[in-house]
C-alpha atoms as a PDB file:
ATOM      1  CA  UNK A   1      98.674 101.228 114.652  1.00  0.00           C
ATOM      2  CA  UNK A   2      98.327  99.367 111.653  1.00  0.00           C
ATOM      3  CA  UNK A   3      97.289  95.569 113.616  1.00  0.00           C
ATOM      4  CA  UNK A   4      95.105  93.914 110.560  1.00  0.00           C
ATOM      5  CA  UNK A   5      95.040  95.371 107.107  1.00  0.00           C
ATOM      6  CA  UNK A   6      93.361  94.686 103.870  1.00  0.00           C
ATOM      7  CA  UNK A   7      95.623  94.198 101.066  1.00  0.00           C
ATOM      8  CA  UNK A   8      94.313  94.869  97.809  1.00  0.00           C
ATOM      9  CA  UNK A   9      95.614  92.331  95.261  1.00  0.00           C
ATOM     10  CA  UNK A  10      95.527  91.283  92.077  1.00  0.00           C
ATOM     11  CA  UNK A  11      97.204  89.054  89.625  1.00  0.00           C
ATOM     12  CA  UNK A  12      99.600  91.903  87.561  1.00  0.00           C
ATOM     13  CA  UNK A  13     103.182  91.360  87.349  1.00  0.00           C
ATOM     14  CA  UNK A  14     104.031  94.194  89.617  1.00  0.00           C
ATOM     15  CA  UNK A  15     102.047  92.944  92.396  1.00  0.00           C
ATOM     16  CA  UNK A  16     104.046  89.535  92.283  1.00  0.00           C
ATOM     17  CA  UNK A  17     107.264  91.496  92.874  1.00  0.00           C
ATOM     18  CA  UNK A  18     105.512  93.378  95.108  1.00  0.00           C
ATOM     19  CA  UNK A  19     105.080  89.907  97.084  1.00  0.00           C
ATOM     20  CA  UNK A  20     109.360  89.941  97.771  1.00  0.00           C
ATOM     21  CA  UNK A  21     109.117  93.520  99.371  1.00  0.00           C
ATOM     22  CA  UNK A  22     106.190  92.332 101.719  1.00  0.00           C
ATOM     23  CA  UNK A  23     107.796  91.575 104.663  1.00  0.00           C
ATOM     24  CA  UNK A  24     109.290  94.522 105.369  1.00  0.00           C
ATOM     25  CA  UNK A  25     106.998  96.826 104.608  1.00  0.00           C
ATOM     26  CA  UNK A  26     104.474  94.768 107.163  1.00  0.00           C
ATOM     27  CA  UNK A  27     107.300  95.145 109.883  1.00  0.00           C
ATOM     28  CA  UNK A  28     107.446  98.408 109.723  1.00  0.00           C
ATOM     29  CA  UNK A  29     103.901  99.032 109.790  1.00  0.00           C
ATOM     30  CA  UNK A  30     103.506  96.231 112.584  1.00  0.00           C
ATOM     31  CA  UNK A  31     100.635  94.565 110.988  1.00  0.00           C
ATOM     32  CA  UNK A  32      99.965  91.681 112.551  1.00  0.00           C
ATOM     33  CA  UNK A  33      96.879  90.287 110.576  1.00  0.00           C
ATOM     34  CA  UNK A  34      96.334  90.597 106.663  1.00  0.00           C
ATOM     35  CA  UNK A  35      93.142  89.911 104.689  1.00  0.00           C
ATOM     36  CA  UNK A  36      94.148  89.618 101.122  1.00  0.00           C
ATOM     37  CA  UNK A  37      91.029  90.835  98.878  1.00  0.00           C
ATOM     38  CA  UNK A  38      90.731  90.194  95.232  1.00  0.00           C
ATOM     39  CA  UNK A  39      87.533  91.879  93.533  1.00  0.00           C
ATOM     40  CA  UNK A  40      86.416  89.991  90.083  1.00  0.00           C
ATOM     41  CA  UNK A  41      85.417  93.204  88.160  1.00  0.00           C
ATOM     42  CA  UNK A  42      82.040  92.574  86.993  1.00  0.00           C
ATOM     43  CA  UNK A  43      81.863  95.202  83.952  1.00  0.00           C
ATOM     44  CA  UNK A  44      83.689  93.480  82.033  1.00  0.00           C
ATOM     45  CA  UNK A  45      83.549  90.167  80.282  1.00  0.00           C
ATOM     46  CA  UNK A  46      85.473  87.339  82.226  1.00  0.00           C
ATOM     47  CA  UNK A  47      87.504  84.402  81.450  1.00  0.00           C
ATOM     48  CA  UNK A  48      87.471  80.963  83.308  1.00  0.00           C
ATOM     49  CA  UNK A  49      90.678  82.431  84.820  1.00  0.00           C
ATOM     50  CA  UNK A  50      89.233  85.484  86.857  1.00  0.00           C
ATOM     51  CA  UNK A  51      86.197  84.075  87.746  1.00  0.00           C
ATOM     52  CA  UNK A  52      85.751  84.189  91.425  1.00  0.00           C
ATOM     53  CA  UNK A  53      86.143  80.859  92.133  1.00  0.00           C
ATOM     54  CA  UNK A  54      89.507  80.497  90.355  1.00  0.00           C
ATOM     55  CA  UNK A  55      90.801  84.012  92.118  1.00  0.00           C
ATOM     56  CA  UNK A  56      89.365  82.102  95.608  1.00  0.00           C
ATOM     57  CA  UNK A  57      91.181  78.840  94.959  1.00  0.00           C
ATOM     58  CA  UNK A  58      94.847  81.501  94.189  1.00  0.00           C
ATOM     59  CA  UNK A  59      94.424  83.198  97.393  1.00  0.00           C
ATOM     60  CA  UNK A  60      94.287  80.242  99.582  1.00  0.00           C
ATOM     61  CA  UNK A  61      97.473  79.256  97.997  1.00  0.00           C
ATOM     62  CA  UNK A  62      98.846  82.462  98.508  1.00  0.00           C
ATOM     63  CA  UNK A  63      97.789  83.284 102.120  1.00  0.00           C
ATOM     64  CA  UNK A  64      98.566  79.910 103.629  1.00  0.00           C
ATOM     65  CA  UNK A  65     102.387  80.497 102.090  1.00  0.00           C
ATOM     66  CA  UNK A  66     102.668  84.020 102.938  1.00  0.00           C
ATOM     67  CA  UNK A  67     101.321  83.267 106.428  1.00  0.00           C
ATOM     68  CA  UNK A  68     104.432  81.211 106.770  1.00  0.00           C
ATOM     69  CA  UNK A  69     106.604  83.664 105.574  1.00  0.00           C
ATOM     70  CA  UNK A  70     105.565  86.506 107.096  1.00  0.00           C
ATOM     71  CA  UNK A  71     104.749  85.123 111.023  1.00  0.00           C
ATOM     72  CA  UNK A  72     101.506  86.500 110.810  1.00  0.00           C
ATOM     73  CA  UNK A  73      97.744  85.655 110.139  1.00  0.00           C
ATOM     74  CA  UNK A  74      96.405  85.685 107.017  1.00  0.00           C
ATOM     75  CA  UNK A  75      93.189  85.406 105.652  1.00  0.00           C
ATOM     76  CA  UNK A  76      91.208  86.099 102.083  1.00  0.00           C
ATOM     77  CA  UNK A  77      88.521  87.176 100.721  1.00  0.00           C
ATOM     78  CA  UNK A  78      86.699  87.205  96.831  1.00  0.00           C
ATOM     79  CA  UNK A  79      84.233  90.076  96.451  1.00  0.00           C
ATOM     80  CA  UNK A  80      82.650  91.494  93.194  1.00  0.00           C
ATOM     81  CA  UNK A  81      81.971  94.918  91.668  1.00  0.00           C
ATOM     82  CA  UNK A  82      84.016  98.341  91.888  1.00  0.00           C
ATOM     83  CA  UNK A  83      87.448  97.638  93.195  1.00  0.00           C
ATOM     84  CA  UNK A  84      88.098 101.075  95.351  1.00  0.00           C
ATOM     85  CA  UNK A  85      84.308 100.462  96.976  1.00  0.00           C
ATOM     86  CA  UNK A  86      84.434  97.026  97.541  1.00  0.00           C
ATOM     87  CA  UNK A  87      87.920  96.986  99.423  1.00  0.00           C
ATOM     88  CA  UNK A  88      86.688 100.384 101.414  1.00  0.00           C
ATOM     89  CA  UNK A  89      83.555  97.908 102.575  1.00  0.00           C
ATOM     90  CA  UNK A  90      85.632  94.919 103.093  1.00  0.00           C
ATOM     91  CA  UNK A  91      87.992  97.489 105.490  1.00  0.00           C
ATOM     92  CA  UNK A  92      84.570  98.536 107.211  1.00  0.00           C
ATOM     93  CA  UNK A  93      82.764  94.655 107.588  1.00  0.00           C
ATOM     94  CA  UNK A  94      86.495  93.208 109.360  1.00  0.00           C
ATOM     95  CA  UNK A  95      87.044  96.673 111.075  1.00  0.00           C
ATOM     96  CA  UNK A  96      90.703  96.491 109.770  1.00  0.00           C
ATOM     97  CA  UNK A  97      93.180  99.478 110.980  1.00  0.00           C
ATOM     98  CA  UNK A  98      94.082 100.550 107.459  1.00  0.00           C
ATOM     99  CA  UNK A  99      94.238  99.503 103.957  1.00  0.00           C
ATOM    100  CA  UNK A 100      97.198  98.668 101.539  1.00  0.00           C
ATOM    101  CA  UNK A 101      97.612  99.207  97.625  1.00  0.00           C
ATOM    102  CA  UNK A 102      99.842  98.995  94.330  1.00  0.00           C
ATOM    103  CA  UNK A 103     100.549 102.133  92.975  1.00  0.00           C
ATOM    104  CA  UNK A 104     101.340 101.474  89.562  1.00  0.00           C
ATOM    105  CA  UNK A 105     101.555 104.745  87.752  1.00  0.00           C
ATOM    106  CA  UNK A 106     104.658 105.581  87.507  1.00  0.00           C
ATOM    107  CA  UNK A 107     105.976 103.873  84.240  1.00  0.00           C
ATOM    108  CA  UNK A 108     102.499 105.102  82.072  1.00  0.00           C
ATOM    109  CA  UNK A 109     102.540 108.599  83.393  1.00  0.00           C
ATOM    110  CA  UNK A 110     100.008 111.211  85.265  1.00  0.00           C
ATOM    111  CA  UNK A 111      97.198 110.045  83.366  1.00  0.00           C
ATOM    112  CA  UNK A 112      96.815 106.417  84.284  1.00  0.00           C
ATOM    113  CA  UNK A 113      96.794 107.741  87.972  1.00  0.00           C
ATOM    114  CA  UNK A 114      93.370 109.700  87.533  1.00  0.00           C
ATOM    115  CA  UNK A 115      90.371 106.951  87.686  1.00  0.00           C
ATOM    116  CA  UNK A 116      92.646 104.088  88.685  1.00  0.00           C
ATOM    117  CA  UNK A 117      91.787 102.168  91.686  1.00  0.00           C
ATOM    118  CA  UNK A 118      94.588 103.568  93.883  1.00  0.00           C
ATOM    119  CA  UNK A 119      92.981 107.137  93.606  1.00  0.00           C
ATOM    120  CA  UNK A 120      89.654 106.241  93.634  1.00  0.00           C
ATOM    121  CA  UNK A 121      90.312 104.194  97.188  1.00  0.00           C
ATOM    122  CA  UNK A 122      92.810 107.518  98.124  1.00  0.00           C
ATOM    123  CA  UNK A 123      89.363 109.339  97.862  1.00  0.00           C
ATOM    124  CA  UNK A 124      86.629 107.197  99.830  1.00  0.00           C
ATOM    125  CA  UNK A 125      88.917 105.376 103.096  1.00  0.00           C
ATOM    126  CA  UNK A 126      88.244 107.082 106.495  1.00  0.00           C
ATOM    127  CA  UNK A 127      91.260 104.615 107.153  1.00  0.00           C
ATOM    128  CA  UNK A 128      95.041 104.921 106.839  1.00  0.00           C
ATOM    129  CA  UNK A 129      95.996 103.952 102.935  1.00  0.00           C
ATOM    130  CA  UNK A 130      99.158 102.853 102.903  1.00  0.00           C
ATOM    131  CA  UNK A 131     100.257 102.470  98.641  1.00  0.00           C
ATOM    132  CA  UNK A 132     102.864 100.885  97.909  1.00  0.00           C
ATOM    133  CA  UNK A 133     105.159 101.711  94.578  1.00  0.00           C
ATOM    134  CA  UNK A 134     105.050  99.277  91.654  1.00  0.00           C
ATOM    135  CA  UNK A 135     109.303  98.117  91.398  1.00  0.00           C
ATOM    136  CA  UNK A 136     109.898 100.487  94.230  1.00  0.00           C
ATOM    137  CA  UNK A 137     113.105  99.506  96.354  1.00  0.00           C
ATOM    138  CA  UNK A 138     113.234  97.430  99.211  1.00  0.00           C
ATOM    139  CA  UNK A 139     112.145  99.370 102.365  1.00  0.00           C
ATOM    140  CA  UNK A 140     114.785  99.110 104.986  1.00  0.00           C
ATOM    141  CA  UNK A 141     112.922  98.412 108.239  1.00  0.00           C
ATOM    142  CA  UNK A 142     115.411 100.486 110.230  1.00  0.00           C
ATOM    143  CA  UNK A 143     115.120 103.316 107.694  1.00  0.00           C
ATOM    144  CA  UNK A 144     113.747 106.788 108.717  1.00  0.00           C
ATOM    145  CA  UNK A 145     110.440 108.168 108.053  1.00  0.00           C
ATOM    146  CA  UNK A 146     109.368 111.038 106.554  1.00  0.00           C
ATOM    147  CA  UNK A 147     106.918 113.282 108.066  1.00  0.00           C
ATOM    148  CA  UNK A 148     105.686 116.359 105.202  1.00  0.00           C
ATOM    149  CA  UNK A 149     104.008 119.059 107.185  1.00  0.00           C
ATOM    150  CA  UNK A 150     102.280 122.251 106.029  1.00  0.00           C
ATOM    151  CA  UNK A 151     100.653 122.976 109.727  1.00  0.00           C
ATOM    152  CA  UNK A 152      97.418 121.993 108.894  1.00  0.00           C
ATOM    153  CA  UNK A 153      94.756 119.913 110.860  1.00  0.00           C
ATOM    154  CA  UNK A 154      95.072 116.887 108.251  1.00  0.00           C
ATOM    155  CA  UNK A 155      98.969 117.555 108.705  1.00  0.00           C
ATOM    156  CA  UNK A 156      98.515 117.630 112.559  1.00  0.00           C
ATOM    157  CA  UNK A 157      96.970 114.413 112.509  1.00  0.00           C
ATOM    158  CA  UNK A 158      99.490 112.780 109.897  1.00  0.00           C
ATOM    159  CA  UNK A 159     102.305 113.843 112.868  1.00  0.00           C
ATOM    160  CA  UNK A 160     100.638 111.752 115.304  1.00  0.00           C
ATOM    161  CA  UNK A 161     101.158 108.469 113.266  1.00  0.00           C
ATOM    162  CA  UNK A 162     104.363 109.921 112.695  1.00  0.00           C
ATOM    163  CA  UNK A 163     105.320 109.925 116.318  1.00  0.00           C
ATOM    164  CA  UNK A 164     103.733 106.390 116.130  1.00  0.00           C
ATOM    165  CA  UNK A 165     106.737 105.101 113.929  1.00  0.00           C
ATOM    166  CA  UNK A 166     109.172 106.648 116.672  1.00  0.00           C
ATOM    167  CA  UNK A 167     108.647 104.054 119.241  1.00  0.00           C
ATOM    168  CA  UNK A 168     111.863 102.287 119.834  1.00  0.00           C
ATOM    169  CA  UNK A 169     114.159 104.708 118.977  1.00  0.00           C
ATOM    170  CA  UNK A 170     113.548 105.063 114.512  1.00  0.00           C
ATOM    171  CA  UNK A 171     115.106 107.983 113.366  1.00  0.00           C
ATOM    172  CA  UNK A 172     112.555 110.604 111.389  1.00  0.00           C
ATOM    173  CA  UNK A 173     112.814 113.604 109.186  1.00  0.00           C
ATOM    174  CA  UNK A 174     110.022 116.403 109.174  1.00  0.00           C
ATOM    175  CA  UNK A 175     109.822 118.077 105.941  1.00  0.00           C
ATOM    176  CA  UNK A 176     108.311 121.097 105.258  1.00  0.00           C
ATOM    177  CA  UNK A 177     108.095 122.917 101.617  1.00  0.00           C
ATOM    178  CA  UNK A 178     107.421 126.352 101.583  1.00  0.00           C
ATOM    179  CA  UNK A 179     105.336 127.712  98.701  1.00  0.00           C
ATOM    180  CA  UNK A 180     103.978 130.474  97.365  1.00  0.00           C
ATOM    181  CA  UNK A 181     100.786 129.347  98.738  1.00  0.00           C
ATOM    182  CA  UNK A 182     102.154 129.491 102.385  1.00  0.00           C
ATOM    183  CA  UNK A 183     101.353 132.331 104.764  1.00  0.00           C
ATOM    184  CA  UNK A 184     101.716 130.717 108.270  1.00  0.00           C
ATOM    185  CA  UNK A 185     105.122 130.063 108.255  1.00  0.00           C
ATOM    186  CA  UNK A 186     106.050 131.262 111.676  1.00  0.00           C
ATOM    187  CA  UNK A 187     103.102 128.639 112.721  1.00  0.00           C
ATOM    188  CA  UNK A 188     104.332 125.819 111.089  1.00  0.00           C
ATOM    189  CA  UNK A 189     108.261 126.296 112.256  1.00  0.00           C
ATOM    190  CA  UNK A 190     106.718 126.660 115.767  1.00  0.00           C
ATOM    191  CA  UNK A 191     104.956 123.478 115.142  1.00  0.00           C
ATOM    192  CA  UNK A 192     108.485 121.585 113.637  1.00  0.00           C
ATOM    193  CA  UNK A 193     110.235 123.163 116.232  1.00  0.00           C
ATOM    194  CA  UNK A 194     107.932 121.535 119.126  1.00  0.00           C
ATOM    195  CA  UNK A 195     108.597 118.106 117.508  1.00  0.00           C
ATOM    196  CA  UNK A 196     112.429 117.813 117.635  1.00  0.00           C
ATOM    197  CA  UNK A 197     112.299 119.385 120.941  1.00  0.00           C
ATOM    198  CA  UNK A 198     110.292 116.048 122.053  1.00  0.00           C
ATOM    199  CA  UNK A 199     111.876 113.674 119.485  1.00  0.00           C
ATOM    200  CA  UNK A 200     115.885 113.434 120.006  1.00  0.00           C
ATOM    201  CA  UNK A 201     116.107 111.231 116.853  1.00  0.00           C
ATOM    202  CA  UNK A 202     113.978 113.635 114.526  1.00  0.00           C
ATOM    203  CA  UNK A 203     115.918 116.657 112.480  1.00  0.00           C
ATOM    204  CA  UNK A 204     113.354 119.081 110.346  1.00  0.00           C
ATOM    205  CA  UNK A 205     114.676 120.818 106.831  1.00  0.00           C
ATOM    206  CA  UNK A 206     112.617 123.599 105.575  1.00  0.00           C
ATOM    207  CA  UNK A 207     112.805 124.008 101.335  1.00  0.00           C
ATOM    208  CA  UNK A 208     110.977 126.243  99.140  1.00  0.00           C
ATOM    209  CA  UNK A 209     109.531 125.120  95.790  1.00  0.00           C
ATOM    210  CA  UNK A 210     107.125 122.779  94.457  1.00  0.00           C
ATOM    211  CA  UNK A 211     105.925 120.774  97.927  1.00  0.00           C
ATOM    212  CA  UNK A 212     105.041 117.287  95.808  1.00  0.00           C
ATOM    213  CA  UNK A 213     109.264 117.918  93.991  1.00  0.00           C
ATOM    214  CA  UNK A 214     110.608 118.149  97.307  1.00  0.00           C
ATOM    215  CA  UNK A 215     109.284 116.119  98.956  1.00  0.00           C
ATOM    216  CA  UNK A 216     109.622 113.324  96.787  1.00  0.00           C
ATOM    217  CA  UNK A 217     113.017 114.350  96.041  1.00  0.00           C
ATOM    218  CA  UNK A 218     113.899 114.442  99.932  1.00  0.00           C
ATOM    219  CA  UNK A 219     112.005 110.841  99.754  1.00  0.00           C
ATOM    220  CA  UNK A 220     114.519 109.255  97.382  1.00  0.00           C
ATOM    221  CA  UNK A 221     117.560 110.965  98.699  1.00  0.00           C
ATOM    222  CA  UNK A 222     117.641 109.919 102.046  1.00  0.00           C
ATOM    223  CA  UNK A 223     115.869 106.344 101.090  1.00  0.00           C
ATOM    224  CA  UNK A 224     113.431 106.676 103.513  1.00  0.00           C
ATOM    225  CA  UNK A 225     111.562 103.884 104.668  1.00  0.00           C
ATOM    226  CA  UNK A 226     107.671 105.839 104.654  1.00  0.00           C
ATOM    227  CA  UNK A 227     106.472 109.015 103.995  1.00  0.00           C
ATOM    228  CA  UNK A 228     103.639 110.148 105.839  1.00  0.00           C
ATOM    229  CA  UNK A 229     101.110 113.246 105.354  1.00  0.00           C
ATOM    230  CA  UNK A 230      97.923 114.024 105.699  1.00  0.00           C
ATOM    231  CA  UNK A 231      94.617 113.546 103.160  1.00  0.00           C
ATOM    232  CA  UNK A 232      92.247 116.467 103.211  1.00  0.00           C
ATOM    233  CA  UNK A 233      88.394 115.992 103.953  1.00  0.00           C
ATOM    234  CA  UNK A 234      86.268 115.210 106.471  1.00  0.00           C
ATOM    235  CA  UNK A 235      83.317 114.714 104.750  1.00  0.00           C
ATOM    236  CA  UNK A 236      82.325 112.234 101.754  1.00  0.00           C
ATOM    237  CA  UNK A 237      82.253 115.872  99.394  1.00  0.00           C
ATOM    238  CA  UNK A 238      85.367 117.150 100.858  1.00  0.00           C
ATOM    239  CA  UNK A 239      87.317 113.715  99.880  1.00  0.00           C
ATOM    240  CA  UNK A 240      86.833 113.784  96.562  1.00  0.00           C
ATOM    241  CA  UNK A 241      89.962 116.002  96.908  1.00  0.00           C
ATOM    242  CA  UNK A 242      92.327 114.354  98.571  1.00  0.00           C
ATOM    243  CA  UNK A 243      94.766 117.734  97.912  1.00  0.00           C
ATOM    244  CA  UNK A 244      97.038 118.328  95.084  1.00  0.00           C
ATOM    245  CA  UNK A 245     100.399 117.386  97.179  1.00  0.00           C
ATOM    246  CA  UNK A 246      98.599 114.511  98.556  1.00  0.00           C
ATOM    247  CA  UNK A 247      97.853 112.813  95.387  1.00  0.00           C
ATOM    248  CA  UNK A 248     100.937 113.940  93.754  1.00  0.00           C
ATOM    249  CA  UNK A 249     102.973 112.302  96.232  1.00  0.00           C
ATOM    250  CA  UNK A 250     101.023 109.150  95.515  1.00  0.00           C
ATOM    251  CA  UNK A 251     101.364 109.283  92.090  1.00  0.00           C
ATOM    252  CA  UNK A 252     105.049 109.990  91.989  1.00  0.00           C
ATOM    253  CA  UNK A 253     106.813 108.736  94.874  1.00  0.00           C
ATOM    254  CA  UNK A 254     109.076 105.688  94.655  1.00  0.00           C
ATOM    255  CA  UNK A 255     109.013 104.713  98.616  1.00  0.00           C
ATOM    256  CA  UNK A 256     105.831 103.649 100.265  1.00  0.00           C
ATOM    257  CA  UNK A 257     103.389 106.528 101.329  1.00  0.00           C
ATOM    258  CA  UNK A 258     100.544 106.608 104.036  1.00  0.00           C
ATOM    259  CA  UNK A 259      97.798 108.867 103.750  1.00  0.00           C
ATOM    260  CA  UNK A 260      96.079 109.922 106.801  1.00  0.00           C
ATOM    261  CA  UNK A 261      92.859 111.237 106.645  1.00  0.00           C
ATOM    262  CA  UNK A 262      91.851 114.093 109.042  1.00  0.00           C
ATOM    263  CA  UNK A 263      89.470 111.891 110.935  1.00  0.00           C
ATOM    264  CA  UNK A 264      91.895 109.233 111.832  1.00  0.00           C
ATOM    265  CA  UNK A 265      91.842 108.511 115.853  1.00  0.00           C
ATOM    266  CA  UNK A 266      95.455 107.827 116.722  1.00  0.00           C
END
């Protein structure tokens, strides 16, 4: 599903720990090809050290050594200008299956979240984002996903990547928060109920409260190796909101989350 990816890097502490929890995280997904893609911001003044040529000269280093480690091509590329746009149009020019971030929120609070490159990118991909949390734990390859449904289309479409992640057997875990909001619940426990009847290996729980609590709670309880749901918006107005449970999810989450946007062809 997830063949070649861009990876968004940069040169932040958390992103070299993020290095160590690589490989697993790229098994799981199955990515088999991985353009690393630094963008030298141009608004602000520069040192010799972040000039492009210097962050060119890093990344060779760094994808010849992780192509060794990880078993897998891997490639790089410098670009220039606003981070979220350019790694959306370096996704579009290699016609990658999905894109990967750093989610570093979650020491500075809420507020860093809003603007930051993570969101911004959340809002413009037509593609899979798969963000991954700064000092999150080690994803266990044969861990469970999580699927968090609320019966909508973008939900609909987040269960077919889901059902991706099942080949071979991997145990998953549909989630579904019930709100105040909610007024199709006999829909969406029709819909739950249709997926463990195909899916031996999946169990569903059904919770009422706050959806982005419980399901991040759920998340961190049963160590879960990916949650999935869907991104709202199927048009470039519509995803400037990606929906409130989306981005809270994100934002707070310490496993690795995929967003999949309702136009996604799986």
């Amino acid at each position: 599903m997830l063949k070649h990816c861009i990876l968004g890097f940069d040169y932040s502490e958390s992103w070299q720990k993020t290095c160590d929890r690589l490989p697993s995280v790229l098994q799981l997904a199955g990515v088999q090809k991985l353009t690393l893609v630094h963008v030298v911001d141009t608004t602000r003044r520069m040192n010799v050290e972040d000039s492009a040529a210097a962050a060119a000269s890093h990344l060779k280093e760094l994808s010849a050594s992780l192509g060794a480690e990880l078993g897998i091509a891997v490639d790089y590329e410098v670009r220039q200008g606003f981070a979220a746009t350019e790694l959306h149009e370096a996704a579009r020019r290699h016609k990658a299956d999905g894109l990967i971030v750093l989610n570093q929120s979650h020491s500075a609070g809420r507020a860093l979240f809003y603007g930051n490159i993570t969101l911004n990118l959340a809002r413009l991909t037509r593609l899979p984002l798969l963000i991954l949390p700064g000092g999150g734990p080690v994803v266990e390859p044969s861990a469970p996903v999580l699927l968090a449904t609320d019966g909508s289309r973008p939900a609909r479409v987040a269960q077919r990547a889901f059902e991706h992640f099942l080949s071979g057997g991997r145990h998953g875990l549909v989630l579904w928060v019930e709100t105040e909001e909610v007024d199709n619940v006999a829909t969406i426990n029709e819909q739950v109920a249709e997926i463990t009847s195909r899916h031996e290996q999946v169990i569903s729980r059904h919770v009422k409260g706050s959806a982005v609590r419980e399901i991040v709670k759920t998340a961190e309880a049963e160590q879960v190796a990916l949650v999935i749901l869907g991104k709202r918006g199927t048009t470039p107005i519509q995803d400037l909101l990606i929906g409130s449970t989306a981005e809270g999810v994100a934002r707070e989450c310490r496993q690795p989350v995929l967003l999949i946007p309702a136009n996604t062809e799986i």
